[in-house]
Each structure stands twice: as C-alpha cells, then as structure tokens.
Protein backbone atom coordinates (compact mmCIF):
# COMPACT_ATOMS: atom_id res chain seq x y z
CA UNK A 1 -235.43 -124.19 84.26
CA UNK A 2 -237.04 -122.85 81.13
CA UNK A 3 -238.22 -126.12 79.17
CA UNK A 4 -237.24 -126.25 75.24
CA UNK A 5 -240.33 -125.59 74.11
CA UNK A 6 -240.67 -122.71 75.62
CA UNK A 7 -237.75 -121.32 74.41
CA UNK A 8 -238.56 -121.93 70.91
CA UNK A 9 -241.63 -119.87 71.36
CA UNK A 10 -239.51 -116.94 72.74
CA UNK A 11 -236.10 -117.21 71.06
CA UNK A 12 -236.92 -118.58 67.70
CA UNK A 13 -234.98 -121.90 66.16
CA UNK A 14 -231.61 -122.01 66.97
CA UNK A 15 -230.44 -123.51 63.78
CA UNK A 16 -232.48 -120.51 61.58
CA UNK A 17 -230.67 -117.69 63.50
CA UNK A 18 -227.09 -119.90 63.26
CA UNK A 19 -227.65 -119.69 59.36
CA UNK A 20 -226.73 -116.74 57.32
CA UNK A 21 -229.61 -114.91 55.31
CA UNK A 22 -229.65 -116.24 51.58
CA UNK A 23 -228.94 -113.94 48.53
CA UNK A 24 -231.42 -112.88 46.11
CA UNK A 25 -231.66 -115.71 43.34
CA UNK A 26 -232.55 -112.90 40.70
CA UNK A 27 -229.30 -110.93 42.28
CA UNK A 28 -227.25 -114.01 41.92
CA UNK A 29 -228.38 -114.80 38.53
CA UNK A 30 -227.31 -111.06 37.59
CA UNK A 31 -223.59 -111.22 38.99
CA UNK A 32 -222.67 -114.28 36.99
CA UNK A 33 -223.97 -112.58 33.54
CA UNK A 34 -221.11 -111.72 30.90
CA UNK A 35 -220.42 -108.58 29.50
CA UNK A 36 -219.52 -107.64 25.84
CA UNK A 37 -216.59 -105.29 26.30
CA UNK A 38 -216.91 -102.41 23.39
CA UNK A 39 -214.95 -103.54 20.13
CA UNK A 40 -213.81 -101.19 17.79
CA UNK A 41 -213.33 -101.09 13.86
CA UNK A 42 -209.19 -101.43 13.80
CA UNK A 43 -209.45 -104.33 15.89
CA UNK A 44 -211.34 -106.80 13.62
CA UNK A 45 -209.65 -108.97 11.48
CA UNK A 46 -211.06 -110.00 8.14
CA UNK A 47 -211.86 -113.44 7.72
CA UNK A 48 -209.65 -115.21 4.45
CA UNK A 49 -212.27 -117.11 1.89
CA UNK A 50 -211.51 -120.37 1.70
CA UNK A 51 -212.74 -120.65 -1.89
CA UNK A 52 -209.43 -118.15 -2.46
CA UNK A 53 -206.93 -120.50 -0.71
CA UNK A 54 -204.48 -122.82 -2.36
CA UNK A 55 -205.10 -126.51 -1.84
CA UNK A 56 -208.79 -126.02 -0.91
CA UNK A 57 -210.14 -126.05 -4.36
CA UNK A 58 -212.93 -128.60 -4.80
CA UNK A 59 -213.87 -127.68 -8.13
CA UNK A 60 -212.90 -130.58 -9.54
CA UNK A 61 -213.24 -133.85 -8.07
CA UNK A 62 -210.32 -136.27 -8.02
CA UNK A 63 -211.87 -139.13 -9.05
CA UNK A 64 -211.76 -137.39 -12.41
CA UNK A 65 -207.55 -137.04 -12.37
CA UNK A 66 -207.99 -140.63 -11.04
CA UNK A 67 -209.50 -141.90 -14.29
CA UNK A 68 -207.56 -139.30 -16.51
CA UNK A 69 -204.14 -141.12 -14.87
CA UNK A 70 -205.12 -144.39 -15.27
CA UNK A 71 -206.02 -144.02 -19.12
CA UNK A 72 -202.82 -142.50 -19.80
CA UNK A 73 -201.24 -145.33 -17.88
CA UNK A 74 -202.66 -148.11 -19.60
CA UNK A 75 -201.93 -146.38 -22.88
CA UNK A 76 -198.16 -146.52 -22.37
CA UNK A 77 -197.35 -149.31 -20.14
CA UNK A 78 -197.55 -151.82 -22.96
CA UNK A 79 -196.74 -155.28 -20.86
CA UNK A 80 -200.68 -155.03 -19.74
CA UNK A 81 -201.54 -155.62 -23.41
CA UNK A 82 -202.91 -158.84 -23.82
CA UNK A 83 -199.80 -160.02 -26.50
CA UNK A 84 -197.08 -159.27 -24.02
CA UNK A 85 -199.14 -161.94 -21.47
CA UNK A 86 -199.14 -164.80 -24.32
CA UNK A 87 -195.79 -164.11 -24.84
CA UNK A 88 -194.56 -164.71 -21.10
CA UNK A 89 -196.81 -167.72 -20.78
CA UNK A 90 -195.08 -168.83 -23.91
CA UNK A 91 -191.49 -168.25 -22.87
CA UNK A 92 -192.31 -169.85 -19.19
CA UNK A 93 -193.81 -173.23 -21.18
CA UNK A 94 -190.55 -173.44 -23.14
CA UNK A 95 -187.81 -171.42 -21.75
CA UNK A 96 -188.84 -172.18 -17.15
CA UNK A 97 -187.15 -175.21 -17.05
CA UNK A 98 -184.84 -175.06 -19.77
CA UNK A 99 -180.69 -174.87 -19.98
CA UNK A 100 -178.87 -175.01 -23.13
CA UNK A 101 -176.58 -177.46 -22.28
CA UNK A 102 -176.25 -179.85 -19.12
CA UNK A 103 -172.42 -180.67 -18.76
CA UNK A 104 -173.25 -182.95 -15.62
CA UNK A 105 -173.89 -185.71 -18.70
CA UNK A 106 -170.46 -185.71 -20.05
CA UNK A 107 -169.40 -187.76 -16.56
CA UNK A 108 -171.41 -191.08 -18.13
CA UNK A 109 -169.46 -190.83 -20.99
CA UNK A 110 -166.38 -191.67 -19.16
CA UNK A 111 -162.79 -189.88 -19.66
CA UNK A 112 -162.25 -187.78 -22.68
CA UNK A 113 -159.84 -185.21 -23.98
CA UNK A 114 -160.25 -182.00 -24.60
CA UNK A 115 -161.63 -181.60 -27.88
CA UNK A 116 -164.04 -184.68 -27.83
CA UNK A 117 -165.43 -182.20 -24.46
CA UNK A 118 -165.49 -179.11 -27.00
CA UNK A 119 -167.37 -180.96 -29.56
CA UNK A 120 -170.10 -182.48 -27.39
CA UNK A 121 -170.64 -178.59 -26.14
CA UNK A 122 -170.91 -177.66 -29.56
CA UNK A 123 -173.35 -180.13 -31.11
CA UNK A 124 -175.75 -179.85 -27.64
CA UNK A 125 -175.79 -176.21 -28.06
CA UNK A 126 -177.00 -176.41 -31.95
CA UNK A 127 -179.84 -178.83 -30.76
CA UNK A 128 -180.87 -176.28 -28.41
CA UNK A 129 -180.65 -173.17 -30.68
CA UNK A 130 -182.68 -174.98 -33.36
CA UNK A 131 -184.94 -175.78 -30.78
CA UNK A 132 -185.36 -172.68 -30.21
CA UNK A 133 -185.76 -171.31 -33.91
CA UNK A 134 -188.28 -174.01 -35.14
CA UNK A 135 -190.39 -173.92 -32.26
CA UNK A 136 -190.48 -171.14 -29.76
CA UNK A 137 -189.38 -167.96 -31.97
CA UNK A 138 -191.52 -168.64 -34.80
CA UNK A 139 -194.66 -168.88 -31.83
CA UNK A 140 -193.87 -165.65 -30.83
CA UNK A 141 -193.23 -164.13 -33.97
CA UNK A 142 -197.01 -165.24 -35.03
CA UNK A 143 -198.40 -163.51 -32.19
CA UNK A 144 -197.40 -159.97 -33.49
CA UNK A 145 -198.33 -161.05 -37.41
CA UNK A 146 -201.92 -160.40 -36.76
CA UNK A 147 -202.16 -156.52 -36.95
CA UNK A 148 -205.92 -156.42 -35.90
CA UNK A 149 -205.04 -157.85 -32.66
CA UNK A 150 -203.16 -153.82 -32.15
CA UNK A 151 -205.41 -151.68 -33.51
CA UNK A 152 -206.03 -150.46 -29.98
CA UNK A 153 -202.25 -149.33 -30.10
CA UNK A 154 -201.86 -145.49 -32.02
CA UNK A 155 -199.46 -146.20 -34.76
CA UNK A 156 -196.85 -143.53 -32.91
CA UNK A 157 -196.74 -145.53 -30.29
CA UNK A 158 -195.82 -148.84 -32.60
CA UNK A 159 -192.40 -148.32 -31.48
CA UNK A 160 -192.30 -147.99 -28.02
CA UNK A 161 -194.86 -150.92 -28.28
CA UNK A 162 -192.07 -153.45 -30.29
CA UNK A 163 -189.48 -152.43 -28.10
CA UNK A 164 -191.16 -153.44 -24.88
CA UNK A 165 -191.68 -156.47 -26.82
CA UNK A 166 -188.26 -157.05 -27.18
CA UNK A 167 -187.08 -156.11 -23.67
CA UNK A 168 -189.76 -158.84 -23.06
CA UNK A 169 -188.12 -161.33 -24.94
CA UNK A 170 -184.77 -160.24 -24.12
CA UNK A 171 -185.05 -160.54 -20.19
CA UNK A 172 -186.60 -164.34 -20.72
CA UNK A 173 -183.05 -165.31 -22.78
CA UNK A 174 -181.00 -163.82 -20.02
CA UNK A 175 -182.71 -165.73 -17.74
CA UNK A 176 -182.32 -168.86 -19.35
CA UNK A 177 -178.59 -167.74 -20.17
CA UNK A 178 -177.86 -166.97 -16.52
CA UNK A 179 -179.19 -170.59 -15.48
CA UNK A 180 -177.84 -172.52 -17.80
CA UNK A 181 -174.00 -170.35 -16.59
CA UNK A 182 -175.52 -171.27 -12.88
CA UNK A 183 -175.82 -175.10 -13.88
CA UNK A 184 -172.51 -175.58 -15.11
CA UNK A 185 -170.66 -173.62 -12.54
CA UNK A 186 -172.74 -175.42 -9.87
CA UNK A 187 -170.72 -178.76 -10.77
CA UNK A 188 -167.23 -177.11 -9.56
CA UNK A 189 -168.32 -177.07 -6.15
CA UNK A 190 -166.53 -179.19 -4.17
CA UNK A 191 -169.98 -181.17 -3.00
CA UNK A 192 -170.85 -181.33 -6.62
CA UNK A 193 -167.71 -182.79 -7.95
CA UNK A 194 -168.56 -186.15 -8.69
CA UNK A 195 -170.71 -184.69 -11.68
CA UNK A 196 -167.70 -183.30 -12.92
CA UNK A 197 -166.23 -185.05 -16.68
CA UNK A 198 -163.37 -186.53 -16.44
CA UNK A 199 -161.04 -185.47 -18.83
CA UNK A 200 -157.70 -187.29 -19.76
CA UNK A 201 -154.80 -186.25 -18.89
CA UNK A 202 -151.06 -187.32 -18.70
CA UNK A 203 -148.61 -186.42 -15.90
CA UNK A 204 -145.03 -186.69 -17.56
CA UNK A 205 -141.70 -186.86 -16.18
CA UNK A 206 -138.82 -185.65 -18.08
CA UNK A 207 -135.26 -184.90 -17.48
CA UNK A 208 -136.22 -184.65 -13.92
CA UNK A 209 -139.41 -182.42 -14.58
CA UNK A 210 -142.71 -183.45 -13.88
CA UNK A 211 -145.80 -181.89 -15.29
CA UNK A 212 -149.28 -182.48 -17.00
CA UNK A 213 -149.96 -183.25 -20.85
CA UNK A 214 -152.11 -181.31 -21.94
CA UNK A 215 -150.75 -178.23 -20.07
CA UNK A 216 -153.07 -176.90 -17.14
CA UNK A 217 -153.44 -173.64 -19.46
CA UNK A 218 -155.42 -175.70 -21.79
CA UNK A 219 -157.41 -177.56 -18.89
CA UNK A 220 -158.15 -173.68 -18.15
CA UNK A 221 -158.79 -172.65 -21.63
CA UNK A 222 -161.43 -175.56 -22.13
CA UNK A 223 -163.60 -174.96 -18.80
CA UNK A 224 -163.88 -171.35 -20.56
CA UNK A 225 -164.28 -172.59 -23.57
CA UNK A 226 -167.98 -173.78 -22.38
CA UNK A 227 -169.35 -170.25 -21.12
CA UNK A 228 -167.91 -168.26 -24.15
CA UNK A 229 -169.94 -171.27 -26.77
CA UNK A 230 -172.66 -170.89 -24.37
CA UNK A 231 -172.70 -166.60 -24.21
CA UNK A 232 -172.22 -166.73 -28.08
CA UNK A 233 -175.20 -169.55 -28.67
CA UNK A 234 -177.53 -166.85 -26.90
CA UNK A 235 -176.30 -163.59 -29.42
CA UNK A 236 -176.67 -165.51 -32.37
C-alpha cells in the first residue's frame, strides 16, 4: 500500500490537478473593456441652448415683478390706506352693537292700537337717525377734511379713492340695516312671542258674522309698516 505521502511526491496534490487553470488577469481585464462603435456626422443631434428656450429666462429676477406687483397693489387697493382703518374702527364703536329701533320694548307698554305702535316706530327711528347725523357722520366726514393726510393718493385716483370710501360706509349701514330687520323679525318666532306688543283689537259679531276690528289687513299693513319706516330711515 503506497502511503499518502508518497503519493504526493509522485502524483502531485490532488486538489491542484481537480482545479481548472486560471485565466490571464491582464486577458480578463481586456475582455470586459468597452468599445466606441464609429459615429457618423448625420447621426448627431444638436443640442437646443437653453438661454433660447421659453420659460428658462433668468434675466430678470422675480423678486423684482414681486416688488413691481405689490407697489401697484397698494396704489389701488385703497381700504389699506390708513383713513379707510379709522373709519371701520369708527363705524364698529358706534354702528357693532347698534339697531335702529328695538320693538321688543313696545310689550312694557302694555296694549295699544295701531297708530300709537306707528308713532312710537316713528319717533325711535328719528332719535336714531339724529344720532347718527350729530355724532357718527360728522366723525367721519372730518377724517377726509384734512387733505394732507392724501397727498400720498395721485389726484386721478381721488375718485376711485372716495368711492371705496363710500362702499366703506355703505356696507357698515347695511349691516346695521340688516340687524336691526333681523331683531324685529326675530320676535315673530313662536319661542320669541312673549316679546311681541300687544296690540288692541276687537272681535265683533254682527248679524251673525264674526270678525276682528281693526281688520286683519290692517294688523298686516302695520307689521309692514315697521320694515318700510325702518328701510326708508336708512336712505334718507
């Protein structure tokens, strides 16, 4: 029996002749290198210049349109201007908590007729309107007196200046309007009906008829009669 190292001697490793012989690493490295293919003239494609393309043009920052935008905003939008903010401050002091006339007080007076009803509309109304015209409207008219306070504004512009003014003013009365419509019509809901007035009226029967003195058209005609005085307080 031929011993093992013996056979090593004569035969060689058995694991080095199992393996097969390596590659060149210089071939190896020269199989895995890339080549150019030819390219010729009709196949290249011009490149476009960006400086040429629309909506790449960084001439001009926009920081500049920014500021350009927001001078010609403040120019025309006229409720920034310092007068516009006294006047809404004014109109919330007077006008936030305001209605022209509160019907819901008529119920303490106890039953009336009609026209004592029309009357105390009337004369509450007048207090209110001359209210107004001695105290708030001449405030505001002061404000726009002063004509140094708007020598910012171009005097082209004066117009478009006094009638933001007025939309101003205007949307402040149709607020109050609106609630003081919203506080009377409040008191015909049926929850609210104990702040109703009580008016005075007569049920008659006659030659087997029955019906109401003053007629239910004039009931109808005075509960009207109260939105029309108080639409017509707000024109004048």
């Amino acid at each position: 029996m031929t011993s093992v190292k013996n056979y090593t001697k004569g035969r060689g490793s058995p694991q080095r002749d199992l393996l097969p012989p390596l590659p060149d690493i210089r071939e190896s490295k020269e199989e895995t290198i890339l080549v150019l293919p030819p390219i010729h003239k009709q196949h290249i494609v011009p490149v476009t210049s960006y400086s040429n393309s629309r909506g790449l043009d960084y001439s001009q920052p926009w920081h500049d349109s920014y500021l350009d935008n927001r001078r010609n905003i403040q120019s025309n939008l006229f409720c920034l201007h310092p007068s516009h903010q006294t006047v809404l401050q004014m109109c919330q002091a007077t006008l936030g908590n305001m209605i022209l006339v509160d019907v819901r007080q008529y119920r303490l007076v106890g039953p009336m007729d009609f026209e004592s009803l029309k009357n105390n509309v009337i004369l509450d109304l007048e207090k209110a309107e001359e209210k107004l015209m001695h105290g708030w409207h001449p405030g505001v008219i002061n404000i726009f007196t002063e004509k140094d306070s708007f020598a910012d504004i171009p005097t082209g512009k004066m117009e478009s200046f006094y009638n933001s003014v007025s939309t101003l003013i205007s949307n402040q009365l149709k607020d109050l309007l609106v609630r003081t419509i919203d506080s009377y019509t409040s008191i015909f809901e049926p929850e609210n009906h104990l702040h109703l007035p009580i008016l005075k009226m007569e049920l008659i029967f006659d030659e087997e008829k029955m019906q109401f003195y003053p007629p239910v058209s004039d009931l109808e005609e005075t509960v009207l009669f109260v939105v029309t005085q108080i639409c017509k307080t707000m024109q004048q």
